[in-house]
C-alpha atoms as a PDB file:
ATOM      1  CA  UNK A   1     212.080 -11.871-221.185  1.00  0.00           C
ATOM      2  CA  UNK A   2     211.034  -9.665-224.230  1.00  0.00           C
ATOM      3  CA  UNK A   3     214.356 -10.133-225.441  1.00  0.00           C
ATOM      4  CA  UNK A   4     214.388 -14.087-225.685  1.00  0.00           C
ATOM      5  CA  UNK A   5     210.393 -13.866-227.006  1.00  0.00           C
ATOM      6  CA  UNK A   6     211.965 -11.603-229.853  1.00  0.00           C
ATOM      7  CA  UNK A   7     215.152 -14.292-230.564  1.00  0.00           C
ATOM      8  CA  UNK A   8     212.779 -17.162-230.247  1.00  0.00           C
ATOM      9  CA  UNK A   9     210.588 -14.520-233.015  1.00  0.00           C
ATOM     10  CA  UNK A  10     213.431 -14.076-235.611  1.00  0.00           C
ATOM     11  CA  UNK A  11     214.715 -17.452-235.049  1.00  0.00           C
ATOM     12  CA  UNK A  12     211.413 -19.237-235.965  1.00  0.00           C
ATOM     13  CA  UNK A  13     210.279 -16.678-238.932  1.00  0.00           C
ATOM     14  CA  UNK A  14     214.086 -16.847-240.237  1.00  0.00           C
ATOM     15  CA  UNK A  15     213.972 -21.029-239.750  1.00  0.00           C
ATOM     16  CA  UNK A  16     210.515 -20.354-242.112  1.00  0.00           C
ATOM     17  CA  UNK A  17     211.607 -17.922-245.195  1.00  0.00           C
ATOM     18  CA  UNK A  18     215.331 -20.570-245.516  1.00  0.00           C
ATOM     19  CA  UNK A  19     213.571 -23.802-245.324  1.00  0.00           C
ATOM     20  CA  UNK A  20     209.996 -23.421-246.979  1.00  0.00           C
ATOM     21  CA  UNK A  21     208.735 -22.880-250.380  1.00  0.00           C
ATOM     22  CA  UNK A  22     209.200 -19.264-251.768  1.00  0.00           C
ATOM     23  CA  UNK A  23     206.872 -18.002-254.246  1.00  0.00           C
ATOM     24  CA  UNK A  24     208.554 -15.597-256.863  1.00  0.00           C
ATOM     25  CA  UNK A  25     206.158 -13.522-258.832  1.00  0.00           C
ATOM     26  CA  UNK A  26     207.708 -12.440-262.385  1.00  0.00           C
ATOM     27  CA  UNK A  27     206.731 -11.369-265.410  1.00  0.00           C
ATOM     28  CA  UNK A  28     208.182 -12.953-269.040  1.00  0.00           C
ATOM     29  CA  UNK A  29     209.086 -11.552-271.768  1.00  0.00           C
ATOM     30  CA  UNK A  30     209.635 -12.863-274.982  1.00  0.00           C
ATOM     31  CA  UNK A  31     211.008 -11.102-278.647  1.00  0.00           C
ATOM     32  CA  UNK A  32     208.502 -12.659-280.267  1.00  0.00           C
ATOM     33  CA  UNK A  33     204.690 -11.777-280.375  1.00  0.00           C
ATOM     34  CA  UNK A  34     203.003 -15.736-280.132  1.00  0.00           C
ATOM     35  CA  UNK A  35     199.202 -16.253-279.996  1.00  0.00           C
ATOM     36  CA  UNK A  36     197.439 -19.073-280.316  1.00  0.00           C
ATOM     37  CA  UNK A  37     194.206 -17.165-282.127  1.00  0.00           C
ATOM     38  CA  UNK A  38     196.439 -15.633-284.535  1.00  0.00           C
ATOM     39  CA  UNK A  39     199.406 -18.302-285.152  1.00  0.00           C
ATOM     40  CA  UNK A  40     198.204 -20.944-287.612  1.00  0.00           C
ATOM     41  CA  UNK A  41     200.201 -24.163-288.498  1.00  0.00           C
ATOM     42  CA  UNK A  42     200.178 -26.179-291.203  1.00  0.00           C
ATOM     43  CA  UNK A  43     201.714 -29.566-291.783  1.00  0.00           C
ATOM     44  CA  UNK A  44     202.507 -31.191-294.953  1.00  0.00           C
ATOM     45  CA  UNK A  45     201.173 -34.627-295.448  1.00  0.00           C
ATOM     46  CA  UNK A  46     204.135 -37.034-295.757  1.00  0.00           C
ATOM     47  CA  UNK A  47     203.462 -39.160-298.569  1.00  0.00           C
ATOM     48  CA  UNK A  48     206.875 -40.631-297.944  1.00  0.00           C
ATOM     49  CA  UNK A  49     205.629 -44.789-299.009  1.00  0.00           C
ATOM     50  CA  UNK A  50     204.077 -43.365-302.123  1.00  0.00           C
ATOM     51  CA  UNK A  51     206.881 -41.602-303.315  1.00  0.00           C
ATOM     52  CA  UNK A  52     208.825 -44.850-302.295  1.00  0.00           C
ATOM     53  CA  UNK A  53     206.233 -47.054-304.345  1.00  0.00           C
ATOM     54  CA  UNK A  54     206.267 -44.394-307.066  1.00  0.00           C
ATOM     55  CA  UNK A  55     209.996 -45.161-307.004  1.00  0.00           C
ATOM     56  CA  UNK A  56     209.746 -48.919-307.034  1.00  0.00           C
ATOM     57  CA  UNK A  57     206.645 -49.137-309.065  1.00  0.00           C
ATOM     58  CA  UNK A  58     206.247 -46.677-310.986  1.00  0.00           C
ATOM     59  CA  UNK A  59     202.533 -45.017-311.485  1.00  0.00           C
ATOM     60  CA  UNK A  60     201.071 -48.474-310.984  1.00  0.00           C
ATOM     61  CA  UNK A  61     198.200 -48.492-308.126  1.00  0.00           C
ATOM     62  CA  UNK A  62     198.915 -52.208-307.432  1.00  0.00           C
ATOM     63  CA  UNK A  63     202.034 -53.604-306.070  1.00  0.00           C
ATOM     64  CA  UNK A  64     202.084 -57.132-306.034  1.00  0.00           C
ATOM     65  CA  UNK A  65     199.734 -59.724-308.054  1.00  0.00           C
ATOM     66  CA  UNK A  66     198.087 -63.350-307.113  1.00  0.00           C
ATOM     67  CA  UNK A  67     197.718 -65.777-309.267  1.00  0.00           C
ATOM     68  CA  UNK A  68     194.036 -67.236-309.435  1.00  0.00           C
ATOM     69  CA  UNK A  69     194.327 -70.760-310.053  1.00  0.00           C
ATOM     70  CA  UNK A  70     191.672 -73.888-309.481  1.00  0.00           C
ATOM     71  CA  UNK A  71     192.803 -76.905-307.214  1.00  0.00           C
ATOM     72  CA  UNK A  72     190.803 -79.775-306.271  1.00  0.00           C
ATOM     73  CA  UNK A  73     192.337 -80.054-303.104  1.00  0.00           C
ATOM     74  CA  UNK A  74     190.645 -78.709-300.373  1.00  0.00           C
ATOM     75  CA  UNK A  75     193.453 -76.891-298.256  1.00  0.00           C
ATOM     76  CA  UNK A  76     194.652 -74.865-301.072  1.00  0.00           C
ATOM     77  CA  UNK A  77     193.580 -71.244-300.468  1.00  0.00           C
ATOM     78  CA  UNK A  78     192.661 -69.315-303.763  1.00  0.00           C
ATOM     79  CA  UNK A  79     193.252 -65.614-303.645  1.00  0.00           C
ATOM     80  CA  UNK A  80     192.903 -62.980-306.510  1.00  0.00           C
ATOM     81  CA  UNK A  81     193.617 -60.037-304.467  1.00  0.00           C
ATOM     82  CA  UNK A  82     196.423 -57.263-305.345  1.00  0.00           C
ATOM     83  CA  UNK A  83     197.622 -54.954-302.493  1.00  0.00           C
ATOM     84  CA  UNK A  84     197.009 -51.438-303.243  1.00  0.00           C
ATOM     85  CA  UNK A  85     198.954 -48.824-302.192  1.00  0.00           C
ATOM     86  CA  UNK A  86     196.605 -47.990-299.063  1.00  0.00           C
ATOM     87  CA  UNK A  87     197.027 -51.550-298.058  1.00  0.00           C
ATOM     88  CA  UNK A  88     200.694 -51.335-298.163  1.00  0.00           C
ATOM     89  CA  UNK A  89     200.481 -47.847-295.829  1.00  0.00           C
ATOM     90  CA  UNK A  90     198.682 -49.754-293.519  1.00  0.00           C
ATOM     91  CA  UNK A  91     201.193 -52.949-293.578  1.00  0.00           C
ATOM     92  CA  UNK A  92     204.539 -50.908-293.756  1.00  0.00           C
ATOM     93  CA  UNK A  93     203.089 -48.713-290.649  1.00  0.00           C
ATOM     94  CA  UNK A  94     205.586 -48.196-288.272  1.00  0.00           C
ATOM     95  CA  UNK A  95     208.762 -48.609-290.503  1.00  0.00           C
ATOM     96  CA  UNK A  96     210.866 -46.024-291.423  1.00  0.00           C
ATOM     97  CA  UNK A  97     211.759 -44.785-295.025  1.00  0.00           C
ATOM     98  CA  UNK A  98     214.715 -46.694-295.307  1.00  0.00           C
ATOM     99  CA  UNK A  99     213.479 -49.745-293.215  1.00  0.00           C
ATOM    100  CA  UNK A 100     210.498 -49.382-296.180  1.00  0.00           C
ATOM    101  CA  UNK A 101     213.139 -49.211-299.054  1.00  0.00           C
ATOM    102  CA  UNK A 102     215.572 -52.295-297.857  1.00  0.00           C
ATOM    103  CA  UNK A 103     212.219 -54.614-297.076  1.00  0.00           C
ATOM    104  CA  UNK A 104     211.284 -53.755-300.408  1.00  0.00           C
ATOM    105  CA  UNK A 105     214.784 -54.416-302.621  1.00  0.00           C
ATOM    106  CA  UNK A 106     214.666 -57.603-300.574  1.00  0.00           C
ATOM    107  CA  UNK A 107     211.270 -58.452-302.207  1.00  0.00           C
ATOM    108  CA  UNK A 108     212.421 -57.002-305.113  1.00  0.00           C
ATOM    109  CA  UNK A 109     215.528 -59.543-305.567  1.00  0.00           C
ATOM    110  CA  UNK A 110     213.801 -62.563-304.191  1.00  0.00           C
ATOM    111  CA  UNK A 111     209.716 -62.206-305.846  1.00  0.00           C
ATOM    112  CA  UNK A 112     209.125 -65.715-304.671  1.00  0.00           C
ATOM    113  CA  UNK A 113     208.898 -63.869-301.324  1.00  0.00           C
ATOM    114  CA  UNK A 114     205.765 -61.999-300.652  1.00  0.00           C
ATOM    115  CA  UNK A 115     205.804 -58.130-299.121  1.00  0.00           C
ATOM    116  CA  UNK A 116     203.894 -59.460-296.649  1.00  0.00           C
ATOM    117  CA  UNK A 117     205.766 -62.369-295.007  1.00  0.00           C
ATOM    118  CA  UNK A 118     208.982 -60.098-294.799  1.00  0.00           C
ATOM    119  CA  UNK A 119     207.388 -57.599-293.016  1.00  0.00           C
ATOM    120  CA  UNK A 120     205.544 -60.696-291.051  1.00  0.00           C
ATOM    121  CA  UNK A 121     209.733 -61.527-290.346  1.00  0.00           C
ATOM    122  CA  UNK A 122     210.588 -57.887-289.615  1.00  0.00           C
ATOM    123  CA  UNK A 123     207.709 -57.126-287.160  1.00  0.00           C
ATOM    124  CA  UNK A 124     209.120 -60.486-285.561  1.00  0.00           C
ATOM    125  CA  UNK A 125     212.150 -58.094-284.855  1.00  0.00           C
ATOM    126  CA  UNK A 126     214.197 -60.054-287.475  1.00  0.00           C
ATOM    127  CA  UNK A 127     217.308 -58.194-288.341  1.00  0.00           C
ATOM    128  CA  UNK A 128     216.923 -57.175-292.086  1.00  0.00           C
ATOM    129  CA  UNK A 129     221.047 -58.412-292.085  1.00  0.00           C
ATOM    130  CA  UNK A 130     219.326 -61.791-291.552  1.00  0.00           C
ATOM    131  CA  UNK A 131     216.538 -61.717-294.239  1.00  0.00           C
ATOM    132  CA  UNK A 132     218.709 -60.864-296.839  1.00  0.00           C
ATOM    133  CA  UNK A 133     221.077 -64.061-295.707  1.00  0.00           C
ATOM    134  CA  UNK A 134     218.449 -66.403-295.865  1.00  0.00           C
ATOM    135  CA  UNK A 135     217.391 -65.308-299.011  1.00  0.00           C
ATOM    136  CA  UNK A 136     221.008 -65.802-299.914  1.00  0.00           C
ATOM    137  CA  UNK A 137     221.569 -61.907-300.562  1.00  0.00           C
ATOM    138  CA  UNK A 138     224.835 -59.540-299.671  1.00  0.00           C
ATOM    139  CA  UNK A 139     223.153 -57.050-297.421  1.00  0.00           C
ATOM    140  CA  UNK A 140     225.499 -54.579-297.460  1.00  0.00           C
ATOM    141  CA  UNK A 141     226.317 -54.398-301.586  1.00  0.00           C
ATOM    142  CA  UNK A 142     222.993 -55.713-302.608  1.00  0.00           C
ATOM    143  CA  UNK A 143     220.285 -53.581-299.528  1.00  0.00           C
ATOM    144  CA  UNK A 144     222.102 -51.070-297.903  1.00  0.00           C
ATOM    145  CA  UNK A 145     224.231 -48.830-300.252  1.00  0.00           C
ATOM    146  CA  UNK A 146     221.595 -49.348-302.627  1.00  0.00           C
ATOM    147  CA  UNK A 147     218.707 -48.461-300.635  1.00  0.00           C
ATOM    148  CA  UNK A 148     220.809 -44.847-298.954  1.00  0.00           C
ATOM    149  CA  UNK A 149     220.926 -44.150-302.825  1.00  0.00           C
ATOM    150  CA  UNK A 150     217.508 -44.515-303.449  1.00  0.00           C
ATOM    151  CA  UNK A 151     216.783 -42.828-300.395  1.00  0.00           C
ATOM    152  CA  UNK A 152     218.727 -39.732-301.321  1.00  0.00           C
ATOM    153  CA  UNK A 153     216.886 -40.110-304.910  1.00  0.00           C
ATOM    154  CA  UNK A 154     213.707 -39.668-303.626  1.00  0.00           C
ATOM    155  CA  UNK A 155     213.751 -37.305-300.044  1.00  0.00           C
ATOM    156  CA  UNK A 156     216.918 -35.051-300.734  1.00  0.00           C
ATOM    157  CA  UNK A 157     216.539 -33.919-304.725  1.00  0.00           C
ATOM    158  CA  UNK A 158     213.120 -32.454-303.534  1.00  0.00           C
END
């Protein structure tokens, strides 16, 4: 009988050390001596759309002027207001640099076309392939090789 209690024994603590959880105890080691009171980081502000408006605009502070005119007409809205380059962060946010630099050529060939209604179009997830048709532009000659030129003129000479 002691012989079957100590099978049943071995079977049942075996059964428990193959088919449960093992805990491993270890200790790391790395080449490199990393603490988090010591190791300071610092991070460049990216100042990527002013270097693109820079670019575009040169040291102006303003990017795009309205007209103040008088109507008699009741449903005309009169604005004076410019969009400064803070405004323009704030509008562009979410784009990337060379989603910034195509929206603007495309405002830059068509000016009847306000920054803001493009990027009204582009948050609509309009292809920028299709702004650039309906403004009756050649995306790929007239947006894209021009704006990976401009790109590489402003991020990669740095």
């Amino acid at each position: 009988m002691n012989k079957n209690i100590l099978f049943f024994y071995l079977l049942i603590t075996f059964a428990n050390l193959c088919f449960s959880q093992m805990v491993e105890f270890g200790v790391g080691f790395t080449p490199y001596y990393v603490s988090s009171s010591t190791q300071e980081f610092k991070f460049e502000k990216d100042n990527a759309v002013e270097k693109i408006m820079n670019y575009f605009y040169g040291q102006q502070s303003s990017t795009e002027n309205f007209v103040v005119s008088s109507s008699t007409d009741s449903n005309v809205e009169l604005s004076s207001n410019t969009i400064t380059v803070e405004q323009l962060k704030r509008l562009l946010y979410g784009f990337g640099r060379t989603e910034i630099i195509q929206l603007l050529l495309i405002n830059q060939k068509c000016p009847e076309v306000s920054i803001k209604t493009l990027v009204e179009e582009r948050r609509k997830n309009k292809p920028l392939k299709e702004l650039a048709k309906r403004y009756n532009l050649d995306y790929i000659n007239e947006i894209w090789l021009p704006s990976k030129k401009i790109y590489k003129e402003i991020f990669i000479k740095q």
